[in-house]
Protein backbone atom coordinates (compact mmCIF):
# COMPACT_ATOMS: atom_id res chain seq x y z
CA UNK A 1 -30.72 -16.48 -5.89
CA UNK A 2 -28.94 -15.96 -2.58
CA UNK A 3 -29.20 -12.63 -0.89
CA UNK A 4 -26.66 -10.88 0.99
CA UNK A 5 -26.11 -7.45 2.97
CA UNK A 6 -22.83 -6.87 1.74
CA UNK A 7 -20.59 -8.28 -1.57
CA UNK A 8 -17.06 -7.37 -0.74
CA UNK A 9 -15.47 -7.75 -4.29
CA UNK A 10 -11.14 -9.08 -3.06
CA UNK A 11 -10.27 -11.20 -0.42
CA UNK A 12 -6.53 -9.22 0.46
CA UNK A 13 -6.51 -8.13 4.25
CA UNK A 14 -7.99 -4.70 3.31
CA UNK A 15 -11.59 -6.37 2.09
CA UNK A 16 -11.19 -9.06 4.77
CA UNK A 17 -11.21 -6.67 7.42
CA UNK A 18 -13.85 -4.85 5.91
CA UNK A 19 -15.77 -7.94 5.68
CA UNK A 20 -15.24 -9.52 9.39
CA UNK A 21 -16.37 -6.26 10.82
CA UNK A 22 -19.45 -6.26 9.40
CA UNK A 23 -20.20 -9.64 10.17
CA UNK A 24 -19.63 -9.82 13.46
CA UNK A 25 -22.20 -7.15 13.99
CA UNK A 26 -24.63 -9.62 12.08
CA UNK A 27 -24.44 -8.58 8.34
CA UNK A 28 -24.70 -11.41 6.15
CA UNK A 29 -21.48 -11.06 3.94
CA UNK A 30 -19.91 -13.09 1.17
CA UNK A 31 -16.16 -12.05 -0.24
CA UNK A 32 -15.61 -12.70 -3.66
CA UNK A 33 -12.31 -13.88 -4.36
CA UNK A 34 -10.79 -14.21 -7.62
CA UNK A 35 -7.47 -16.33 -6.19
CA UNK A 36 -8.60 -20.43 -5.65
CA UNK A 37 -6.47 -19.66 -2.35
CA UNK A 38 -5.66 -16.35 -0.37
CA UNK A 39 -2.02 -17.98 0.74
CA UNK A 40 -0.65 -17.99 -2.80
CA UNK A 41 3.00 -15.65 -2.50
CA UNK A 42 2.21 -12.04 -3.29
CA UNK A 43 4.66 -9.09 -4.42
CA UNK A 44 4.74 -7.13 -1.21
CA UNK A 45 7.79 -6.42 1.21
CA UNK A 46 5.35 -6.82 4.14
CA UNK A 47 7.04 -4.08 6.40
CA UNK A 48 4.40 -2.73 8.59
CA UNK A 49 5.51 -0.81 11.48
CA UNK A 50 4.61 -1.69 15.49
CA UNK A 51 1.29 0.64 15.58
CA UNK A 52 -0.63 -1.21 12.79
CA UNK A 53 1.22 -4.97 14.54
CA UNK A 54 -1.10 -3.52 18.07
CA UNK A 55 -3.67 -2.20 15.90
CA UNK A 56 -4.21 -5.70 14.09
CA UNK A 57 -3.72 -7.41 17.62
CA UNK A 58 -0.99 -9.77 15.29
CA UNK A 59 1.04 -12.95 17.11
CA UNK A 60 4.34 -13.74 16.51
CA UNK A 61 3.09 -16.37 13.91
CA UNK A 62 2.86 -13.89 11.03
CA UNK A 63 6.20 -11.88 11.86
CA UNK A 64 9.32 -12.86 10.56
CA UNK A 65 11.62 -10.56 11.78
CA UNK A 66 11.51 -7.03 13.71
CA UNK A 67 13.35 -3.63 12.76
CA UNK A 68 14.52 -1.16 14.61
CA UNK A 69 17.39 0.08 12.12
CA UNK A 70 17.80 0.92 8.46
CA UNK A 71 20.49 2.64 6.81
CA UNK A 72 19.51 5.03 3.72
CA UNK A 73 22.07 5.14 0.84
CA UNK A 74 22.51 7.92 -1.41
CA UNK A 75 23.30 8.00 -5.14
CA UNK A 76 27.49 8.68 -4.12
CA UNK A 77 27.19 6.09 -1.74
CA UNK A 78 26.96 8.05 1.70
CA UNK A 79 24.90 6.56 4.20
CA UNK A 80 22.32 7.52 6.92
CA UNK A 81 22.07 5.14 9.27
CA UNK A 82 18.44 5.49 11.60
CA UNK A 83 18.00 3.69 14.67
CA UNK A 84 16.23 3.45 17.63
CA UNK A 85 15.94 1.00 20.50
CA UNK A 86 12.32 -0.12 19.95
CA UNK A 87 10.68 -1.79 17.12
CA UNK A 88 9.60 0.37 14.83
CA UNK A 89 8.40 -2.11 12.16
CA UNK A 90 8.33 -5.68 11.42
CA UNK A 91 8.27 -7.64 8.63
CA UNK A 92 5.61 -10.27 7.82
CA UNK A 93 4.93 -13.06 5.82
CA UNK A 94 2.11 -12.13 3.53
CA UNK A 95 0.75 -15.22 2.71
CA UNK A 96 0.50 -16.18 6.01
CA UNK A 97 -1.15 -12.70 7.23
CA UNK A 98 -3.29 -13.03 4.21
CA UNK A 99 -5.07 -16.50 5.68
CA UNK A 100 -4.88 -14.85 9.20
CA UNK A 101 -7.20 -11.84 8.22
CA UNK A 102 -9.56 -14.29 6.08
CA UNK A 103 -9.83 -16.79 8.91
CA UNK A 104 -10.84 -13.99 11.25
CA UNK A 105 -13.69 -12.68 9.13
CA UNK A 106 -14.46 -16.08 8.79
CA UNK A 107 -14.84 -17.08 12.00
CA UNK A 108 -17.13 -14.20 12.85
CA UNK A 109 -19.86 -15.19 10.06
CA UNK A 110 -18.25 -14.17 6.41
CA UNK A 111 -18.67 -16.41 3.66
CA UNK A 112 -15.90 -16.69 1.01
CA UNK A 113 -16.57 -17.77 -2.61
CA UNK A 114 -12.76 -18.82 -4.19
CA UNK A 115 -11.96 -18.96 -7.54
CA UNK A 116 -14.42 -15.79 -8.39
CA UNK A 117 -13.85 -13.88 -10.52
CA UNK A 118 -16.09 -10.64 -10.71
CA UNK A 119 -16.92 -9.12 -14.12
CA UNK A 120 -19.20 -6.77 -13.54
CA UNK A 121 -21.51 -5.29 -10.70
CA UNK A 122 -24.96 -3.73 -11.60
CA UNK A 123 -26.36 -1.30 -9.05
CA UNK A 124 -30.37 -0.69 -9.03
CA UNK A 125 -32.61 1.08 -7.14
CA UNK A 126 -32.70 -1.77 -4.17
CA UNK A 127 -29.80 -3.69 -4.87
CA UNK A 128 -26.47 -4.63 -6.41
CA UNK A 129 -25.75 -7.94 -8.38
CA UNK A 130 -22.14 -8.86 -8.68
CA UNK A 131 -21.77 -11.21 -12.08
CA UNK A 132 -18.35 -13.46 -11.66
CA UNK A 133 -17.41 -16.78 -13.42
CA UNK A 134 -16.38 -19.77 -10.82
CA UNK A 135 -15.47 -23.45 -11.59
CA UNK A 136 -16.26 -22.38 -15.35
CA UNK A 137 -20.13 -21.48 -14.89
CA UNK A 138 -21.38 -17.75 -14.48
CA UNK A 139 -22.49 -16.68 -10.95
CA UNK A 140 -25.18 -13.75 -9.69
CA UNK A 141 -24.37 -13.31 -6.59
CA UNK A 142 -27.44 -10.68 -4.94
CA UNK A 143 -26.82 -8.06 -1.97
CA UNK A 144 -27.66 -4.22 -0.50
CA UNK A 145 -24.68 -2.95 -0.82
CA UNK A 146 -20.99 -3.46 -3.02
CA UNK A 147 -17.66 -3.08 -1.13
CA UNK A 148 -14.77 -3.25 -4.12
CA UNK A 149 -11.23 -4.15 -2.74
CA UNK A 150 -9.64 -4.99 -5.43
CA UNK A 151 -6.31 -3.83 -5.03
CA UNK A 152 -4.67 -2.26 -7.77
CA UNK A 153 -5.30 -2.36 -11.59
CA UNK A 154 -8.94 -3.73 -11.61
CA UNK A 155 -11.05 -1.89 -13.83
CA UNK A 156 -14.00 -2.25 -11.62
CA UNK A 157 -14.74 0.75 -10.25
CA UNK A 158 -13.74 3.05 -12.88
CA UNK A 159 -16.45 1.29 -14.37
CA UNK A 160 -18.78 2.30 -12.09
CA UNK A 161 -18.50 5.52 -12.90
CA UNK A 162 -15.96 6.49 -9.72
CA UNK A 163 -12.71 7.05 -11.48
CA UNK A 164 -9.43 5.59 -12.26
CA UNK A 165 -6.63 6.06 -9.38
CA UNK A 166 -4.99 9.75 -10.00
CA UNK A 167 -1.68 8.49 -10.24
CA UNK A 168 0.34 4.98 -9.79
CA UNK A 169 4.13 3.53 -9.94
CA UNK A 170 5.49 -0.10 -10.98
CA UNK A 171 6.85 -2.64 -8.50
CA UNK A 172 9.07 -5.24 -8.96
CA UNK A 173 10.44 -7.51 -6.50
CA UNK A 174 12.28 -10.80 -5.38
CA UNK A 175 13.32 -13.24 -2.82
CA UNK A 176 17.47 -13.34 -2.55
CA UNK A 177 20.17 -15.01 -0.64
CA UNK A 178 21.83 -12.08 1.10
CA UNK A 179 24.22 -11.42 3.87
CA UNK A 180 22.33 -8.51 5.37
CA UNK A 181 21.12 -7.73 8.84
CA UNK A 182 19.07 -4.41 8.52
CA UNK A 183 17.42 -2.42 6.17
CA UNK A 184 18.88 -0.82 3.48
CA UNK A 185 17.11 1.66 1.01
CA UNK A 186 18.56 2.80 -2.27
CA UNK A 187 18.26 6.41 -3.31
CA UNK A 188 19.56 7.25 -7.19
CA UNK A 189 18.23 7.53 -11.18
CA UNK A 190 20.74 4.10 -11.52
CA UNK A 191 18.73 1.84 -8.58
CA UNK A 192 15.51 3.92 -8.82
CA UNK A 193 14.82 6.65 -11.18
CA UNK A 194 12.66 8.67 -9.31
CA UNK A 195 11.90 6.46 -6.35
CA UNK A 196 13.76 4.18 -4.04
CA UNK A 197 14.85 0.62 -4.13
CA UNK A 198 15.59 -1.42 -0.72
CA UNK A 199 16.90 -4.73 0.53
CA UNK A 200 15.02 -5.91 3.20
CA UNK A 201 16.24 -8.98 5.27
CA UNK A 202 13.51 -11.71 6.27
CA UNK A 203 14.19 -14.99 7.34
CA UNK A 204 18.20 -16.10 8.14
CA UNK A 205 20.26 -15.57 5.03
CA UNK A 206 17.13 -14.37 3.16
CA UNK A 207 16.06 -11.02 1.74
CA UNK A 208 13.49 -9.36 -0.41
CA UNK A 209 15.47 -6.82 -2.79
CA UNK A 210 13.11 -4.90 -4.78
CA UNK A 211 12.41 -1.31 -6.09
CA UNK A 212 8.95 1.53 -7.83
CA UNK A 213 9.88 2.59 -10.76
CA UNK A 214 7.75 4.84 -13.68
CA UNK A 215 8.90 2.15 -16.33
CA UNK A 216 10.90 -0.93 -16.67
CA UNK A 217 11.17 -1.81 -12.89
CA UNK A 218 12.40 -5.07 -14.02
CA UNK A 219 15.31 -3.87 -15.75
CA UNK A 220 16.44 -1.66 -12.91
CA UNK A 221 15.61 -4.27 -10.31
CA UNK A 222 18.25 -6.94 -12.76
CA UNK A 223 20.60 -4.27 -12.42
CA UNK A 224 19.97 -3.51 -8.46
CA UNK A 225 20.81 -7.49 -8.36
CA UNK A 226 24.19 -7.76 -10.34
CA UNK A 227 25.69 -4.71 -8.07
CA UNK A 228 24.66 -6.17 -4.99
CA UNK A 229 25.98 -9.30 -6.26
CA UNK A 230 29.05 -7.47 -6.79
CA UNK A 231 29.56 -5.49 -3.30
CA UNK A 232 28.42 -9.71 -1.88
CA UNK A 233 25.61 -8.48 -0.20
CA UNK A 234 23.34 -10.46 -2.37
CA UNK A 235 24.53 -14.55 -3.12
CA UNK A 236 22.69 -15.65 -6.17
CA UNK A 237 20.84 -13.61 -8.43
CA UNK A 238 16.89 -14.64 -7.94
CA UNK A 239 14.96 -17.21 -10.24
CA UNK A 240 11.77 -15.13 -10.25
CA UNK A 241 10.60 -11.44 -10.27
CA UNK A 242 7.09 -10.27 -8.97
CA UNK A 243 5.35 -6.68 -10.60
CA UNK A 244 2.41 -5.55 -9.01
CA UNK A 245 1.13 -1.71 -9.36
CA UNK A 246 1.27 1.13 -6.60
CA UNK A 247 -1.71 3.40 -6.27
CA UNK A 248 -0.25 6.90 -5.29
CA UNK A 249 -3.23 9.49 -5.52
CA UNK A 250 -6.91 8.72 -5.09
CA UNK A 251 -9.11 8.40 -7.46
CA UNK A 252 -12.16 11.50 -7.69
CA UNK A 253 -14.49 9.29 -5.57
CA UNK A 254 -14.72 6.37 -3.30
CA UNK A 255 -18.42 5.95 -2.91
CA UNK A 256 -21.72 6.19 -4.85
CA UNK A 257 -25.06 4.26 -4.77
CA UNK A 258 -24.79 1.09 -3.17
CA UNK A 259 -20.94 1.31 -3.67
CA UNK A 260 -17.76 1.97 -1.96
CA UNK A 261 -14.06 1.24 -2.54
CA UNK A 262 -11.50 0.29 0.13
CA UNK A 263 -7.55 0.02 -0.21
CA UNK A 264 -5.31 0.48 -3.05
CA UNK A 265 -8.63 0.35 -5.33
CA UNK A 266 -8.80 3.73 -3.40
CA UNK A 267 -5.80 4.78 -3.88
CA UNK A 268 -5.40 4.92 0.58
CA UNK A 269 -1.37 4.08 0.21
CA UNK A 270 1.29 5.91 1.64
CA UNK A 271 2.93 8.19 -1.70
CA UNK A 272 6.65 8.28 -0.32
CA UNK A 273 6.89 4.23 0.23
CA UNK A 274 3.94 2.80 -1.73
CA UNK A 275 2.69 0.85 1.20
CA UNK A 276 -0.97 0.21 1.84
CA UNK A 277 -1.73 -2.06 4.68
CA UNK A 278 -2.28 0.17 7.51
CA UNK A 279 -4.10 2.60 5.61
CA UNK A 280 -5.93 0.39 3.89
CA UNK A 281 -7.08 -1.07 7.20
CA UNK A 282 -7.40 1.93 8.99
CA UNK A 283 -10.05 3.26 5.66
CA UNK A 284 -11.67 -0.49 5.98
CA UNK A 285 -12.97 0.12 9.52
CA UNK A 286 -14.24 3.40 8.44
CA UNK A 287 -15.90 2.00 5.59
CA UNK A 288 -17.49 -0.84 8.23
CA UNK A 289 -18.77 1.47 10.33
CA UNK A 290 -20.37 3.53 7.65
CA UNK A 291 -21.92 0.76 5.74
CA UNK A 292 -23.23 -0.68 9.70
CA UNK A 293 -25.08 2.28 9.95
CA UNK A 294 -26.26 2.49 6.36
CA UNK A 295 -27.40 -0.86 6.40
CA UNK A 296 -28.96 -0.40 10.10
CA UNK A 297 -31.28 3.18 8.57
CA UNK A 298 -31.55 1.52 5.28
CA UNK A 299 -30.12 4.47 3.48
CA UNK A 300 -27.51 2.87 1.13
CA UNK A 301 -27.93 6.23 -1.67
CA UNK A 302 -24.38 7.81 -2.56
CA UNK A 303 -25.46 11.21 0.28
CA UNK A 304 -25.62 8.66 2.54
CA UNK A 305 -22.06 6.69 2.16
CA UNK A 306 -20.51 10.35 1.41
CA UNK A 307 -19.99 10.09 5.13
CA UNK A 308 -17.08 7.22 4.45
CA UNK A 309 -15.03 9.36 2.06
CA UNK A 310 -15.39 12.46 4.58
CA UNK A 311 -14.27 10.35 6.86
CA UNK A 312 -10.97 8.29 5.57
CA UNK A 313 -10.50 11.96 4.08
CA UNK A 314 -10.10 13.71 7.40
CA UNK A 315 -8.04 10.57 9.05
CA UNK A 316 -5.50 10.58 5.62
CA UNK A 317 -5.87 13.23 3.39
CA UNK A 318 -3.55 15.81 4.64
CA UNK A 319 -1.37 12.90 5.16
CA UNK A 320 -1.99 11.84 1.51
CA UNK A 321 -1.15 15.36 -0.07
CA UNK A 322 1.90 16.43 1.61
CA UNK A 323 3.51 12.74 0.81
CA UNK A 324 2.32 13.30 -2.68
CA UNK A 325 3.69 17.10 -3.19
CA UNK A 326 7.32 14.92 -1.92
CA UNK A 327 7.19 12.36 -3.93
CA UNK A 328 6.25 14.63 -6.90
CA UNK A 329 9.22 16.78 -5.60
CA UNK A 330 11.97 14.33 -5.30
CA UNK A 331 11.08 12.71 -8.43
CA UNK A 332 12.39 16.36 -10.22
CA UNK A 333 15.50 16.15 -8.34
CA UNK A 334 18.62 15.07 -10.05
CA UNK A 335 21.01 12.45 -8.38
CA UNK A 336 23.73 15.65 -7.78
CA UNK A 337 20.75 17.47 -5.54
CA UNK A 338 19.87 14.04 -4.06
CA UNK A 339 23.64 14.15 -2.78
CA UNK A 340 23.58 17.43 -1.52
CA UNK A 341 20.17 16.64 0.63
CA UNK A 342 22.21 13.91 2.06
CA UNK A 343 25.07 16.08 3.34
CA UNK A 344 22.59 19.39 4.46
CA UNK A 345 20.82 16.26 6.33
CA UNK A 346 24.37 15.08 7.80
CA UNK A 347 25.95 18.32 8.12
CA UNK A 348 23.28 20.00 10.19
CA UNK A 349 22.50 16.77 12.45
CA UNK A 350 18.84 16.55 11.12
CA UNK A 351 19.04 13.15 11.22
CA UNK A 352 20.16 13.18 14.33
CA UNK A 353 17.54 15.64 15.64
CA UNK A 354 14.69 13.30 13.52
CA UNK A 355 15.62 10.42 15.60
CA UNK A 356 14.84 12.34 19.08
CA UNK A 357 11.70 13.77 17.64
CA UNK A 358 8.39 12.28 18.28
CA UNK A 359 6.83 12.68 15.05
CA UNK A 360 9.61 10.73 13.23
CA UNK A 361 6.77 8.05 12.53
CA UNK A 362 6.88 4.48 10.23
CA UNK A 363 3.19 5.91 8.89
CA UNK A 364 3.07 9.20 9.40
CA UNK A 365 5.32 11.29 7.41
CA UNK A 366 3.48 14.60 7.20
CA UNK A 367 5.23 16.64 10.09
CA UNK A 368 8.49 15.61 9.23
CA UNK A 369 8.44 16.81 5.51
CA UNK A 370 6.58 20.25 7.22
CA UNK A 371 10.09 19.97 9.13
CA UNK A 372 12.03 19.91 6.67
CA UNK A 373 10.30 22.92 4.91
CA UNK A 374 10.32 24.65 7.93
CA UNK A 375 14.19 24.33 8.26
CA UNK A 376 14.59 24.94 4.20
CA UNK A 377 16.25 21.60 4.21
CA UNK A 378 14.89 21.18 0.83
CA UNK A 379 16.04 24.44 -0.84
CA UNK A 380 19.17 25.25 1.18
CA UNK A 381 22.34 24.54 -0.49
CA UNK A 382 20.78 23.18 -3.71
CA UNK A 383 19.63 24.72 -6.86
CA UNK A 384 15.64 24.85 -6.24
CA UNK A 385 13.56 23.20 -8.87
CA UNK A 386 10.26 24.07 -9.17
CA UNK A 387 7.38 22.70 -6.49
CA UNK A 388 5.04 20.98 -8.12
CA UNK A 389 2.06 22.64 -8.04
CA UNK A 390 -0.13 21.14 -10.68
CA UNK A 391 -0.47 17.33 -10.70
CA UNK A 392 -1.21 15.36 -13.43
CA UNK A 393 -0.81 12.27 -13.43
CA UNK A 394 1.79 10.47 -15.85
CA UNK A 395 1.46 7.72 -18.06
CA UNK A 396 3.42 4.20 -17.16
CA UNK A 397 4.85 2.37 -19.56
CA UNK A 398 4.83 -1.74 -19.41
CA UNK A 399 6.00 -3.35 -16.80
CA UNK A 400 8.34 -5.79 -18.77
């Protein structure tokens, strides 16, 4: 049987990041990936903003289109148009990035097994064994350590004993025809009952529309389509609609013997937008450089890879909770107090003030909902429902 340092278990960006860094400081690593090829579509918008582009050191090759504008639409149809003059995000193809991250870990030593798919991992005293079926015959693949990137809805490691995520959403999505040239995101219990739904312009006379939803996100996202067929923003209604799941609140743990999880798996995705690739990335090179110096003491015991979750946890957490306690908060609101936000926000120039203030941020929405607490945006003006202060998480029901 073939030996390895490290099995990373998903071959997304978040475990090929994971996987490239710890080769290239000599680990011998193999990526398990379920897919026969990491290009195949995926349902993602692919909006990243221009920190995690210069983080990722991306080309142009991957980026479709840059945004600097969006306009946010409330349930009575007022609008709040940001802008600034610099990129703040751009939009990439996913398939494309996909291969890009894969190549890289690639080309510094990682070995990539397609068409794997992993049923279970055993963890022993001096080891981990990873059991997948490939090409229709069962494979044992051997190594130190386990790194599960899964992305969302694998089973894996709440069978290992480190919990399920603590709370998740349903995304559906789809390429359009469209005559748009920014951003716009949908705010209402018709487009998104307790989320948001956007149209997001790509390529010329292309867009993604799409939407998170608690239940049925295809039937909302058929209805998004016919309205913005309607108002002839969107041409044709689309041919195909992608679900995928949204992690929204860690599970209890991330590590244990032998064992860590990166990425949605780990529930590291922004709560107020559902998206996961910078954090995911940023939690991957923590994970690498824990696992480095595991590997390099020989210490691979839970104590010992504690350090990763006390880690991503001070980089994210507080970032984690407060976009949690809004999401769980704007979810109670009904669309009348969703209105009234929208003219407190217009009427006192907050968005205004939000667009000259330097922690307005793509990934980092913290400080401004501490803003808007500060400034009782979210109880002035408005009945007040109750904060939550317990949460539980809810049950989905199936994504049709």
């Amino acid at each position: 049987m073939k030996r390895y340092d490290v099995i990373v278990v998903g071959g997304g960006p978040v475990g090929s990041h994971v996987a490239g860094k710890l080769a290239a400081w000599g680990h011998k690593v193999v990526v398990l990936e379920q897919k026969a090829d990491i290009g195949e579509p995926v349902c993602c918008t692919g909006i990243i903003s221009r920190e995690c582009v210069n983080y990722l050191t991306l080309d142009e090759s991957v980026i479709l289109r840059c945004l600097n504008s969006g306009r946010l639409i409330s349930p009575a149809g007022k609008e709040i148009r940001l802008w600034r003059p610099e990129t703040q995000a751009c939009v990439i193809d996913r398939p494309a990035f996909n291969l890009l991250m894969a190549k890289r870990a690639q080309d510094r030593g990682a070995e990539y097994l397609m068409g794997s798919r992993v049923t279970d991992v055993q963890v022993m005293a001096d080891r981990v064994i990873a059991a997948a079926g490939r090409q229709g015959k069962s494979l044992d693949i051997e190594a130190r350590v386990a790194v599960v990137a899964t992305g969302f809805g694998s089973s894996l490691a709440g069978r290992l004993g480190l919990g399920k995520v603590g709370d998740f959403a349903a995304g559906a999505q789809a390429e359009v025809d469209a005559n748009v040239d920014e951003v716009e995101v949908y705010f209402g219990r018709e487009a998104a009952p307790g989320f948001f739904a956007w149209l997001v312009p790509t390529r010329p006379g292309k867009a993604l529309v799409g939407l998170l939803s608690r239940h049925s996100p295809g039937l909302y996202l058929r209805r998004l389509v016919a309205l913005l067929v309607a108002q002839g923003k969107v041409v044709s209604t689309p041919s195909e609609i992608k679900y995928r799941g949204v992690s929204l609140k860690p599970p209890p743990r991330t590590y244990g013997d032998r064992l860590v999880v990166v990425g949605d798996a780990a529930g590291q995705v922004k709560p107020t937008t559902g998206g996961g690739i910078y954090y995911g990335v940023l939690c991957a090179d923590i994970a690498a450089d824990s696992l480095h110096r595991a590997l390099e003491n020989d210490d691979l015991s839970a104590r010992s890879l504690a350090s990763y979750e006390r880690a991503w946890q001070k980089r994210l957490g507080w970032e984690l909770k407060m976009g949690y306690w809004a999401r769980r908060f704007y979810e109670r609101l009904s669309d009348a107090q969703v209105n009234r936000l929208f003219d407190i926000i217009m009427r006192q120039g907050i968005d205004v003030a939000l667009l000259k203030a330097e922690e307005l941020s793509f990934d980092w929405h913290g400080r401004v909902i501490l803003r808007l607490i500060r400034r009782r945006v979210l109880s002035a003006g408005m009945e007040m429902v109750t904060a939550p202060l317990r949460l539980g998480r809810r049950n989905l029901t199936k994504v049709e």
